[in-house]
Protein backbone atom coordinates (compact mmCIF):
# COMPACT_ATOMS: atom_id res chain seq x y z
CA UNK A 1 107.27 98.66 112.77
CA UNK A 2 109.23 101.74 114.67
CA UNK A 3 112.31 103.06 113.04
CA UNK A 4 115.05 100.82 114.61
CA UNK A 5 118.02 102.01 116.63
CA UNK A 6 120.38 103.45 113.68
CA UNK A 7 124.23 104.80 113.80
CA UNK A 8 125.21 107.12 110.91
CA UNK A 9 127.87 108.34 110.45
CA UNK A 10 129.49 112.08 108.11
CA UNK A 11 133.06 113.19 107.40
CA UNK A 12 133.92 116.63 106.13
CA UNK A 13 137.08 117.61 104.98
CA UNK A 14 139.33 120.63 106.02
CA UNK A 15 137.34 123.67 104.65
CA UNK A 16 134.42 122.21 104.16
CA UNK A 17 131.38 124.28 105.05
CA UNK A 18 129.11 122.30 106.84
CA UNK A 19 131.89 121.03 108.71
CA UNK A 20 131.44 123.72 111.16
CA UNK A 21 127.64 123.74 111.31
CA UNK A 22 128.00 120.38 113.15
CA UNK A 23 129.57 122.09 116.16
CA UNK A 24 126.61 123.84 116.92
CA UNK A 25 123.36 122.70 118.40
CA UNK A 26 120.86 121.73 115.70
CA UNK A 27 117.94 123.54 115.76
CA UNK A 28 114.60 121.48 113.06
CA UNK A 29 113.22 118.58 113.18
CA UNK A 30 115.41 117.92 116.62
CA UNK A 31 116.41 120.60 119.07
CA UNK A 32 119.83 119.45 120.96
CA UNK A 33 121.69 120.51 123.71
CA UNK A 34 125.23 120.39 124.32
CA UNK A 35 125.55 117.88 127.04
CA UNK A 36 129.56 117.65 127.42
CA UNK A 37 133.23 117.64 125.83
CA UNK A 38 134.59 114.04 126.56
CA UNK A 39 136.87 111.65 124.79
CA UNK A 40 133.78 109.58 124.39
CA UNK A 41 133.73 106.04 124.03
CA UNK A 42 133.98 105.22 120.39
CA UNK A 43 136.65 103.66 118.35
CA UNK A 44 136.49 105.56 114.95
CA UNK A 45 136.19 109.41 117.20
CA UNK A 46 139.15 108.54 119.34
CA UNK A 47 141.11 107.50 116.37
CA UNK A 48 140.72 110.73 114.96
CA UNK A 49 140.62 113.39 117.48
CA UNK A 50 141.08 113.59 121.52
CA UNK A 51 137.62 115.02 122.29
CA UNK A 52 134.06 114.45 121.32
CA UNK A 53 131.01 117.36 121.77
CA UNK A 54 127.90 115.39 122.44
CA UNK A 55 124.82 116.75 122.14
CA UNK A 56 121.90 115.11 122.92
CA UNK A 57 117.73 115.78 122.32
CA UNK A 58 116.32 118.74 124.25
CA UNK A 59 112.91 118.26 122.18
CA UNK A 60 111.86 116.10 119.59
CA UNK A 61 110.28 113.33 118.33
CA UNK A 62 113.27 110.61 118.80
CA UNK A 63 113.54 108.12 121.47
CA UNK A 64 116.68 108.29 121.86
CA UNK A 65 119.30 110.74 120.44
CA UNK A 66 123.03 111.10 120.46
CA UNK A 67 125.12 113.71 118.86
CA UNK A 68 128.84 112.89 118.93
CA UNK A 69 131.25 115.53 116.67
CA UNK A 70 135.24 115.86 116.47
CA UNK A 71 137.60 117.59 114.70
CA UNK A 72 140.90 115.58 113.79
CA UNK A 73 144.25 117.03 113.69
CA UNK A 74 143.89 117.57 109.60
CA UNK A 75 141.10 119.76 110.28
CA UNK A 76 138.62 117.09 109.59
CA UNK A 77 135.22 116.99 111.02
CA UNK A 78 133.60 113.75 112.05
CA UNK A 79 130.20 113.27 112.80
CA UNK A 80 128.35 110.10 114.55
CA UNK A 81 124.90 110.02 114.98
CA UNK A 82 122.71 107.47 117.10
CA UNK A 83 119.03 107.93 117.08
CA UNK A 84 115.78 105.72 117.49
CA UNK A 85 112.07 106.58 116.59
CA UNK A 86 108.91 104.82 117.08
CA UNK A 87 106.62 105.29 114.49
CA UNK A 88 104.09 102.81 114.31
CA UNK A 89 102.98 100.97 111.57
CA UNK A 90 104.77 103.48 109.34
CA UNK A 91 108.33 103.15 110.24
CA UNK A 92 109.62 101.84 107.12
CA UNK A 93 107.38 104.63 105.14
CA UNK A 94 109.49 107.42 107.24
CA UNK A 95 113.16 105.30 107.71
CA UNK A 96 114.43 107.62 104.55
CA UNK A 97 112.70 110.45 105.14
CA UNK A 98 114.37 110.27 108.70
CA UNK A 99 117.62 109.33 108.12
CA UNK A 100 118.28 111.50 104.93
CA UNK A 101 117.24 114.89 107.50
CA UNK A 102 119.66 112.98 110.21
CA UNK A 103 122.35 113.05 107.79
CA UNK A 104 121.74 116.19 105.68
CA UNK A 105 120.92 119.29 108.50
CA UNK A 106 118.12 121.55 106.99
CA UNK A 107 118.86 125.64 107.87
CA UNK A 108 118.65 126.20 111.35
CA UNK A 109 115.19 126.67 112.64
CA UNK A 110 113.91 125.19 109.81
CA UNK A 111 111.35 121.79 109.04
CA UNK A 112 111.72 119.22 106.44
CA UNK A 113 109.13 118.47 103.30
CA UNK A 114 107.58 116.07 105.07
CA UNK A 115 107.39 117.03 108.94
CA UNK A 116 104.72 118.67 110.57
CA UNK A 117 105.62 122.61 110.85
CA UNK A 118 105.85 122.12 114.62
CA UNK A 119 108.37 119.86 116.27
CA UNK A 120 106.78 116.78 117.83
CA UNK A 121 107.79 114.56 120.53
CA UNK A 122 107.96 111.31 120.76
CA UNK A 123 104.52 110.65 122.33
CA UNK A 124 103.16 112.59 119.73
CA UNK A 125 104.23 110.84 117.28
CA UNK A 126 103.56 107.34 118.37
CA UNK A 127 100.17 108.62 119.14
CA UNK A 128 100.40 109.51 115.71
CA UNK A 129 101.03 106.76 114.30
CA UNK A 130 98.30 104.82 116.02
CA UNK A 131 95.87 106.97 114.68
CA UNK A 132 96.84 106.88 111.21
CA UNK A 133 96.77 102.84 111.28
CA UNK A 134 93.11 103.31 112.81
CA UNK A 135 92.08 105.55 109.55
CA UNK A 136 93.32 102.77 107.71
CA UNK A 137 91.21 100.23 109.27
CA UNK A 138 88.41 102.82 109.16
CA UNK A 139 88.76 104.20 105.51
CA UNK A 140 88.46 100.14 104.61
CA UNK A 141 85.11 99.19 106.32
CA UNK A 142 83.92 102.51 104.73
CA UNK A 143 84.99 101.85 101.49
CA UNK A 144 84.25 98.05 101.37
CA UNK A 145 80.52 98.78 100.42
CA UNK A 146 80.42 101.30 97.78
CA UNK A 147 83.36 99.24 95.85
CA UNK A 148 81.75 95.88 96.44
CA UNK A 149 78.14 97.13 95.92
CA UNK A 150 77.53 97.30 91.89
CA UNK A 151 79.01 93.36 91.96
CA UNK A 152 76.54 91.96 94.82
CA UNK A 153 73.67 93.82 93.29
CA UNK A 154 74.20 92.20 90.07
CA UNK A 155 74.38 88.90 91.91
CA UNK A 156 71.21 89.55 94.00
CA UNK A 157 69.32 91.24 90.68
CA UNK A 158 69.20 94.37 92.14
CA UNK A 159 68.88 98.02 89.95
CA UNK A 160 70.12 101.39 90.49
CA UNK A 161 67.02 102.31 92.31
CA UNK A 162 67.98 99.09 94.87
CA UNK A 163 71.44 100.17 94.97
CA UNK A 164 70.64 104.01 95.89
CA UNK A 165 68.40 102.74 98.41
CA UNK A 166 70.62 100.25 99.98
CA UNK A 167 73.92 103.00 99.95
CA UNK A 168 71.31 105.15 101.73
CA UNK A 169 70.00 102.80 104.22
CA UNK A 170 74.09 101.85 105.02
CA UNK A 171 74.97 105.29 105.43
CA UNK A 172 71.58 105.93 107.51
CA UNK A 173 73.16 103.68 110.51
CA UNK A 174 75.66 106.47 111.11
CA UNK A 175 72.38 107.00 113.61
CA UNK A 176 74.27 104.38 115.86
CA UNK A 177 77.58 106.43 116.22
CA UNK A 178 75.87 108.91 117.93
CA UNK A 179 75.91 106.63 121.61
CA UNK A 180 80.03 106.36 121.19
CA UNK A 181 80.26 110.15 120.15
CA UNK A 182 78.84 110.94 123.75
CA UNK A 183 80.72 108.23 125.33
CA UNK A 184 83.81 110.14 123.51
CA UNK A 185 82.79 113.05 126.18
CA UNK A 186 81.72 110.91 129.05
CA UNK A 187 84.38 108.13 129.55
CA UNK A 188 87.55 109.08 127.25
CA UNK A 189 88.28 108.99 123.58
CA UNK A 190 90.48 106.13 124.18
CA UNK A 191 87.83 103.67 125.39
CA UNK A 192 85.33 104.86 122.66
CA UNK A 193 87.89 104.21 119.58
CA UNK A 194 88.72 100.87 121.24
CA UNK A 195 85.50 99.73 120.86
CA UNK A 196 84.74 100.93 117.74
CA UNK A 197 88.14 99.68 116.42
CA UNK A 198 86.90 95.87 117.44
CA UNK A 199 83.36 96.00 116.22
CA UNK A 200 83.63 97.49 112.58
CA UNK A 201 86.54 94.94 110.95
CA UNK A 202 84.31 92.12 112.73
CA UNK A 203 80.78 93.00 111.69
CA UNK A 204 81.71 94.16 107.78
CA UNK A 205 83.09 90.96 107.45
CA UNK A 206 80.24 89.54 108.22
CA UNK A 207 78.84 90.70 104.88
CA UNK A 208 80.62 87.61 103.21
CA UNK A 209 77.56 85.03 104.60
CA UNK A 210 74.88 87.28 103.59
CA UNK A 211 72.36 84.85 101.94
CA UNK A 212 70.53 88.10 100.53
CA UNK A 213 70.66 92.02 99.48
CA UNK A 214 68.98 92.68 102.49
CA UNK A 215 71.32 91.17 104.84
CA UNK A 216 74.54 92.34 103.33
CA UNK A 217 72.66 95.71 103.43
CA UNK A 218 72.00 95.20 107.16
CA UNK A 219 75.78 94.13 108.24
CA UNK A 220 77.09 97.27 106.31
CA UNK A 221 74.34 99.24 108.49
CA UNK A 222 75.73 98.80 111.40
CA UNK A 223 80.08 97.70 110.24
CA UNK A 224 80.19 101.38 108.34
CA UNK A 225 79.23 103.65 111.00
CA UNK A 226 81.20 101.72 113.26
CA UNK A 227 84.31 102.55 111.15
CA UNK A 228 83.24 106.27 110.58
CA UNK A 229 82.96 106.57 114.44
CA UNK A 230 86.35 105.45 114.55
CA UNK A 231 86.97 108.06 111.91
CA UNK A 232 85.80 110.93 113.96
CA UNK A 233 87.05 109.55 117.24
CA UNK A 234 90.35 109.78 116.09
CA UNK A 235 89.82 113.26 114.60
CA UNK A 236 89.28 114.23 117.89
CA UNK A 237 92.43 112.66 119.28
CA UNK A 238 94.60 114.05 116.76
CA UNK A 239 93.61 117.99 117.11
CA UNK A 240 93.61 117.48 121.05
CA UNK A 241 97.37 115.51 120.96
CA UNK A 242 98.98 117.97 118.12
CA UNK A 243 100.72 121.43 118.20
CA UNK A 244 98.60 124.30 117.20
CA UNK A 245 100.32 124.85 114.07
CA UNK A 246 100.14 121.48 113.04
CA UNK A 247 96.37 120.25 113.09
CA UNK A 248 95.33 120.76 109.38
CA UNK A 249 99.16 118.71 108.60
CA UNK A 250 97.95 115.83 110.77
CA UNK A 251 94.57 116.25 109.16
CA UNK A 252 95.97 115.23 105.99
CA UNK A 253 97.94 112.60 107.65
CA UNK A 254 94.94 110.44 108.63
CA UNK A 255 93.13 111.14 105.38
CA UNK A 256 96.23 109.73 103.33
CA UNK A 257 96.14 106.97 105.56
CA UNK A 258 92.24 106.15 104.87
CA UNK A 259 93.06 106.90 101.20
CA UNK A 260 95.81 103.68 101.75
CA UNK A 261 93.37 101.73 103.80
CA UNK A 262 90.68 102.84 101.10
CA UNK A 263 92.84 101.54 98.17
CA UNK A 264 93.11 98.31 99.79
CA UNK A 265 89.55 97.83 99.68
CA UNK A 266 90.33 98.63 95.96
CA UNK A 267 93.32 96.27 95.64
CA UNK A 268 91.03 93.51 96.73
CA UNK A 269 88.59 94.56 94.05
CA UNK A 270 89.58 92.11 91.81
CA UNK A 271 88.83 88.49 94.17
CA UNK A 272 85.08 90.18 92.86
CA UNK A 273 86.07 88.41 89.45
CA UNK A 274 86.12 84.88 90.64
CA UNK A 275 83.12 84.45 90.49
CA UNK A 276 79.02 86.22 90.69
CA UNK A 277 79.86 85.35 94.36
CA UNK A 278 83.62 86.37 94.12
CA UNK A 279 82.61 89.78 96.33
CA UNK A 280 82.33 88.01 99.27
CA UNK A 281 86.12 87.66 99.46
CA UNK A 282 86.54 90.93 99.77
CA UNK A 283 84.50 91.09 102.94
CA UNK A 284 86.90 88.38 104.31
CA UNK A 285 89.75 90.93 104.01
CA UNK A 286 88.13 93.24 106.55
CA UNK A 287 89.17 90.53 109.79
CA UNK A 288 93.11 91.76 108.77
CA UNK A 289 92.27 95.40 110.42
CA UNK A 290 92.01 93.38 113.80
CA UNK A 291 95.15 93.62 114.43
CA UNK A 292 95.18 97.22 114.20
CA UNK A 293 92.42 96.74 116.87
CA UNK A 294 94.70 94.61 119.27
CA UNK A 295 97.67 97.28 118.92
CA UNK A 296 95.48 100.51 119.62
CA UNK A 297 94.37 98.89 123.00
CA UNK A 298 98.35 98.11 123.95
CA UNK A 299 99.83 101.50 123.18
CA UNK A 300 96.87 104.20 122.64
CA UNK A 301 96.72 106.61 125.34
CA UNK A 302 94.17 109.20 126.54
CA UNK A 303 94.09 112.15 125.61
CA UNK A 304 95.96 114.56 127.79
CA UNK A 305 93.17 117.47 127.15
CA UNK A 306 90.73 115.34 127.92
CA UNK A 307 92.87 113.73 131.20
CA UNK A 308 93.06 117.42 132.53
CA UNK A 309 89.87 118.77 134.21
CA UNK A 310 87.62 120.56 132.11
CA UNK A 311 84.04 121.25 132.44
CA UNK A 312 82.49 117.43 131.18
CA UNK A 313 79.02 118.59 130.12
CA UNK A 314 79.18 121.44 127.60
CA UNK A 315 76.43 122.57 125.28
CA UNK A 316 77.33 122.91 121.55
CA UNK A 317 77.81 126.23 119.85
CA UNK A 318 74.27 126.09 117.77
CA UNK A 319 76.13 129.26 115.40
CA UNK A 320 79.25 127.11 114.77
CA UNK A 321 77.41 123.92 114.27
CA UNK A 322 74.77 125.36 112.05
CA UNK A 323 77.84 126.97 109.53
CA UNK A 324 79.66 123.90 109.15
CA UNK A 325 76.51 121.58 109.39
CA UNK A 326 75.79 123.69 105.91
CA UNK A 327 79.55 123.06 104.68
CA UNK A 328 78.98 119.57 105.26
CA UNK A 329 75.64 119.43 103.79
CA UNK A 330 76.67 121.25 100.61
CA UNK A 331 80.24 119.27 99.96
CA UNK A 332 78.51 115.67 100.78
CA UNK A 333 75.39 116.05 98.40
CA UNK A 334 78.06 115.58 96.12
CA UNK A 335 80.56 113.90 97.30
CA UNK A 336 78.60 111.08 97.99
CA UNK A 337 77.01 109.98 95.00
CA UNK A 338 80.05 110.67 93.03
CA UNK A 339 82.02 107.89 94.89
CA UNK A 340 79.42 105.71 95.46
CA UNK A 341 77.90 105.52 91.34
CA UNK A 342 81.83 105.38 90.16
CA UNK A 343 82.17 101.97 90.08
CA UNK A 344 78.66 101.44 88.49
CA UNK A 345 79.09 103.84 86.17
CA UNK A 346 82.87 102.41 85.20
CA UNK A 347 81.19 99.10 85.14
CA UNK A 348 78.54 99.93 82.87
CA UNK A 349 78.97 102.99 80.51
CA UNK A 350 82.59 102.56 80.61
CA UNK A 351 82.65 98.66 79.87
CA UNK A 352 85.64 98.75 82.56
CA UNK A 353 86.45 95.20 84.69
CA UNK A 354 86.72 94.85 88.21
CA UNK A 355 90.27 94.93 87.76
CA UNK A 356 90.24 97.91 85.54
CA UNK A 357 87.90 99.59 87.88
CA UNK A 358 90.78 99.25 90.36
CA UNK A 359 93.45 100.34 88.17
CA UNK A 360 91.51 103.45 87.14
CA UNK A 361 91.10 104.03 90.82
CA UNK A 362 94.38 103.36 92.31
CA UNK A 363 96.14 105.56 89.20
CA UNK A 364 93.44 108.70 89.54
CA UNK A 365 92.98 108.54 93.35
CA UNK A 366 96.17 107.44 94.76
CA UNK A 367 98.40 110.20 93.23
CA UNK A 368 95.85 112.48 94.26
CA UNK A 369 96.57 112.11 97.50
CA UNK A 370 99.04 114.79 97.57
CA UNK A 371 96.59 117.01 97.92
CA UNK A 372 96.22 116.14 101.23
CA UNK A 373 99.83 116.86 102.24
CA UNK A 374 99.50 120.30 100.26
CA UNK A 375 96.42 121.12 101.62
CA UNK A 376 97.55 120.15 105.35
CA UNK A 377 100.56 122.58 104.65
CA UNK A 378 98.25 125.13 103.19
CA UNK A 379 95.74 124.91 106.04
CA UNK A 380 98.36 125.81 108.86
CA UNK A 381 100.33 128.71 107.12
CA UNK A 382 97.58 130.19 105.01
CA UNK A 383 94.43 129.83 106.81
CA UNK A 384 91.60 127.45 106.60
CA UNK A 385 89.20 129.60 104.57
CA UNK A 386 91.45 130.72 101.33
CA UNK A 387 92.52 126.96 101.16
CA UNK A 388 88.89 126.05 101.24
CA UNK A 389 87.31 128.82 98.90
CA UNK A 390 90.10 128.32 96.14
CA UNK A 391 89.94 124.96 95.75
CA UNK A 392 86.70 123.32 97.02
CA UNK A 393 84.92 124.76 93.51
CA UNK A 394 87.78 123.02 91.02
CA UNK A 395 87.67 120.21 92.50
CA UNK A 396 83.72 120.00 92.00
CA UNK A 397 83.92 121.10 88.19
CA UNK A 398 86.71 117.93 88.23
CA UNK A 399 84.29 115.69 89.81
CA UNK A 400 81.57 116.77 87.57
CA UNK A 401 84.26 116.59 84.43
CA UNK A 402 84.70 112.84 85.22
CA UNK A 403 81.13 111.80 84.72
CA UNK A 404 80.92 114.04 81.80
CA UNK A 405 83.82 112.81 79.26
CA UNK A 406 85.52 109.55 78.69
CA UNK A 407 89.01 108.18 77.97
CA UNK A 408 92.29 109.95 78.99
CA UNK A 409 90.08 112.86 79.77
CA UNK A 410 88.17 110.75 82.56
CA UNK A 411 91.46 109.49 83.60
CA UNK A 412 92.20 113.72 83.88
CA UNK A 413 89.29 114.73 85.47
CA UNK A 414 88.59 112.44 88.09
CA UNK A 415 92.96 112.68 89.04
CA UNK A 416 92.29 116.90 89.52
CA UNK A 417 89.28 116.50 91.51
CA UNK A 418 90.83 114.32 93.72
CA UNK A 419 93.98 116.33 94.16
CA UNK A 420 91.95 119.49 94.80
CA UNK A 421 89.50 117.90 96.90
CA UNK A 422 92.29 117.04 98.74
CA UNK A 423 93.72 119.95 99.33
CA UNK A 424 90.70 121.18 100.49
CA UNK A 425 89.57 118.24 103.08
CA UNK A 426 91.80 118.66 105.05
CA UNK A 427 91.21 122.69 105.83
CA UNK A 428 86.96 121.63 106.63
CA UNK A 429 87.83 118.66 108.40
CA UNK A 430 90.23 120.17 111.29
CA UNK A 431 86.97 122.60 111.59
CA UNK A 432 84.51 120.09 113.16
CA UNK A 433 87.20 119.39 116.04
CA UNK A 434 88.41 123.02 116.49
CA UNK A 435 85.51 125.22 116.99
CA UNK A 436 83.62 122.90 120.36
CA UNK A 437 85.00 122.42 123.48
CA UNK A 438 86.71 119.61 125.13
CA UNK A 439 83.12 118.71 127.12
CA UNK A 440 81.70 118.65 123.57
CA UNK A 441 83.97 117.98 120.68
CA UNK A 442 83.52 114.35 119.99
CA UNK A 443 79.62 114.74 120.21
CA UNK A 444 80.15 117.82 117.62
CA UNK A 445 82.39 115.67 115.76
CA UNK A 446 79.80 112.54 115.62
CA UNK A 447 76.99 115.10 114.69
CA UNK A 448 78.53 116.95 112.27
CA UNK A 449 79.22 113.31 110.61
CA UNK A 450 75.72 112.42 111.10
CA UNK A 451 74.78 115.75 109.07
CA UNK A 452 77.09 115.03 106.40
CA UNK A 453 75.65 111.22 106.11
CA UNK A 454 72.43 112.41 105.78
CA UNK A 455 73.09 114.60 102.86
CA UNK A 456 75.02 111.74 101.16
CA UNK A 457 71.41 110.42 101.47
CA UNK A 458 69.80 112.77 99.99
CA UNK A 459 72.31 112.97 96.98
CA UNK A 460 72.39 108.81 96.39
CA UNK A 461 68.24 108.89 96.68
CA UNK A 462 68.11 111.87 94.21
CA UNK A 463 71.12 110.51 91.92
CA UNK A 464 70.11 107.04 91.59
CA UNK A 465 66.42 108.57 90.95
CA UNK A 466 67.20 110.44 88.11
CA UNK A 467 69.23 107.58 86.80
CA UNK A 468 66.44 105.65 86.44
CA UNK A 469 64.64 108.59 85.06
CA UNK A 470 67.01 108.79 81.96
CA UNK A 471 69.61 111.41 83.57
CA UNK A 472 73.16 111.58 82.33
CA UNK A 473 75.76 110.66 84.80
CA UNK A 474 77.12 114.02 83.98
CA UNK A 475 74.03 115.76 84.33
CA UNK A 476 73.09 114.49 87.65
CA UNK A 477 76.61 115.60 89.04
CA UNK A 478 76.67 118.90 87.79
CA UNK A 479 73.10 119.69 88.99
CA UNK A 480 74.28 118.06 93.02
CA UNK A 481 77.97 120.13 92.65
CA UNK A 482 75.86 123.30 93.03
CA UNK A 483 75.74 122.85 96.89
CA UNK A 484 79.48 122.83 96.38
CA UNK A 485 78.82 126.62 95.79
CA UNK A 486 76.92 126.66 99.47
CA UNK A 487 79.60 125.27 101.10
CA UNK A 488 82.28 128.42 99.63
CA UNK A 489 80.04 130.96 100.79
CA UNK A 490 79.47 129.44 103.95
CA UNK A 491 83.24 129.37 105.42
CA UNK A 492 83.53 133.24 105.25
CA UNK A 493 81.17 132.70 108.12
CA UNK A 494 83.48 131.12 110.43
CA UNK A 495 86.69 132.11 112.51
CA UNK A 496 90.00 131.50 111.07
CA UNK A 497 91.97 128.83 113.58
CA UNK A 498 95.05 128.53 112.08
CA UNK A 499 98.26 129.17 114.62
CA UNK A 500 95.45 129.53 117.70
CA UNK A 501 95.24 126.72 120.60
CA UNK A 502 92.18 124.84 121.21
CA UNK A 503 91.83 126.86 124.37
CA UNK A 504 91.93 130.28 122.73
CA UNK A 505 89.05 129.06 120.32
CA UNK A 506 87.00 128.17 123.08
CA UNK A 507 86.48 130.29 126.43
CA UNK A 508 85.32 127.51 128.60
CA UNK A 509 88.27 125.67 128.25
């Protein structure tokens, strides 16, 4: 899974350019220090010139890092670089990425595309890693439900009022979360993701023996707020473990991994057509994120904010809270019942397959998801509140678009109000971690999750209501995407973060 141990090696001829460049230190996504002139050790660099400078990593995210750069007798410059990173579970996503920057220098002081703006090291990153794999395992158990739902209700002869009720009584559970959110506090984020990261893959999957609605409804109950505690947990982690400038980025890192662990859920959509019972397949699936589970409790650490003293019991900011308690509500009334009637409303106005369904949502969502690296970007040099207040209402007129028209227009819609809606998650979601205290931020975290469950509530109970009342799809989402409008007022209300530590946010750390 890491990036392996990897030699490259560059040649530039007499009067090249960047020939020169290569004698100095490099100063991105790796800063180096000259370490020594020696003859060195290697064939090729002793063949062509009597000395080597070696530089090696100063800071950065490598595990190992060796410079080694000689000029031959024709004026040639040769260049040999050895270098290892661990990045779990994504290694072979970031192998290119890596090695293309190793080999081709960006301007001094500058970061690549795809790095954070800060420079990591390699604990960070690692840590990093971990985390993402976790949203992964997370975004599935929360996504099993809604995309399994509209299948196991026609099974079980159950209507849209049923399925409303049921997506509300799942997401009610998130009332069990609240017991690891203070354990977050108490006894370390570490041991509270660990146990969430065992119980939700193992209890969703138990949803494949229901004998009834009722019970599959009950397993969900409990499995989905099990993998939204993970989800919050490891919010937590990640703004306490990254650089200042570089929360929002790492914000959008974890929600393109649940969008990957999300589309899973969708790739295994189609094991639904085998059969009336064929959903319960999909439920198997959820036992893979186990493994995830066994490798967070061999390499996770603690925090190291939460490792240094600080003051354990901390009361919540009630002002802070109450502002993005009203983001949440106003984004989620939405949000909500959009995802969780898509299906259902693919399925029957649409005519669309299971295995349509998950074409139409791996080709609108997936893509999408580079709103999240945007946004992330966005977030950390622009500010959390212009990122949030120019795109949050697009990507509800999107959202609304997508319920409202059909054909390549759907397709349209529903693709720009993802992308926008992901450039703006990630600028409200770094929020619920930033503005509490290291005594309080993973109870904030878990209420502020609660908050926004409980509006999802209240926009499935009213959608699927006036469903059954003879509402247009279209209608019913333009009437919820007016707390959308709540949510862009409400942001002016709180304190910009971007480029600010955790402890300059909050005095009694």
């Amino acid at each position: 899974m890491p990036v392996g141990q990897r030699t490259l090696r560059t040649t530039w001829p007499a009067g090249d350019p960047r020939g020169p460049a290569a004698l100095t230190p490099r100063e991105d996504v790796v800063a180096e220090v000259l370490v020594a002139n020696d003859p060195g050790d290697d064939p090729q660099a002793t063949t062509h010139a009597s000395s080597d400078v070696v530089f090696r990593q100063a800071h950065g995210p490598f595990t190992q890092w060796e410079r080694r750069v000689s000029t031959s007798p024709d004026g040639q410059i040769h260049e040999i670089t050895s270098y290892g990173i661990e990045v779990p579970w994504f290694g072979w996503l970031y192998a290119l990425a890596v090695a293309h920057t190793v080999r081709h220098r960006p301007p001094h002081g500058s970061m690549p595309w795809w790095a954070p703006p800060d420079r990591l090291d390699a604990r960070t990153v690692r840590v990093l890693g971990l985390l993402a794999a976790a949203a992964m395992a997370s975004a599935f158990t929360n996504t099993l439900f809604t995309q399994t739902v509209a299948f196991a209700a026609d099974d079980f002869g159950v209507g849209n009022t049923g399925i409303g009720v049921a997506g509300s009584l799942v997401r009610a559970g998130i009332i069990i979360t609240i017991p690891l959110a203070v354990a977050g506090d108490r006894i370390g984020r570490r041991r509270a993701v660990l146990i969430a990261a065992w119980s939700a893959p193992t209890i969703t999957a138990l949803g494949a023996l229901a004998p009834n609605f009722g019970l599959l409804v009950a397993t969900q109950a409990i499995g989905r707020p099990l993998g939204l505690a993970v989800d919050f947990l490891i919010a937590v982690i990640a703004a306490e473990e990254m650089p200042r400038n570089s929360r929002a980025h790492a914000v959008g890192l974890l929600a393109l991994a649940n969008g990957l662990g999300a589309g899973i859920a969708v790739a295994a959509l189609p094991l639904a057509d085998l059969g009336d019972a064929g959903w319960r397949w999909v439920y198997v699936v959820a036992l893979i994120w186990l493994a995830v589970a066994v490798d967070l409790t061999r390499r996770l650490p603690e925090t190291q904010r939460f490792v240094r003293p600080h003051v354990r019991r901390t009361a919540i900011d009630r002002s802070r809270f109450a502002v993005l308690a009203a983001i949440a509500v106003g984004v989620n009334v939405l949000v909500a019942p959009a995802s969780f009637f898509q299906n259902g409303y693919l399925d029957d106005e649409r005519g669309y397959s299971a295995s349509l369904i998950a074409v139409f949502t791996l080709c609108t969502a997936t893509p999408a998801a580079v709103g999240l690296m945007i946004g992330g970007r966005a977030a950390d040099s622009s500010g959390r509140r212009r990122v949030i207040a120019g795109a949050l209402p697009f990507a509800a007129a999107g959202v609304v678009a997508s319920f409202a028209v059909g054909g390549p227009a759907m397709w349209g819609a529903t693709f720009l109000g993802g992308l926008l809606g992901g450039i703006a998650y990630p600028a409200i979601a770094v929020y619920r971690t930033e503005l509490f205290p290291t005594g309080a931020r993973a109870r904030a975290s878990g209420l502020l999750t609660l908050v926004a469950l409980v509006a999802g509530i209240v926009g499935l109970l009213s959608a699927g209501v006036l469903l059954d009342a003879g509402w247009s799809h279209g209608r019913v989402m333009a009437l919820l995407a007016l707390g959308q409008l709540l949510a862009v007022m409400m942001v002016w209300a709180l304190p910009e973060t971007a480029h600010r530590e955790l402890e300059d946010l909050n005095d009694i750390d």
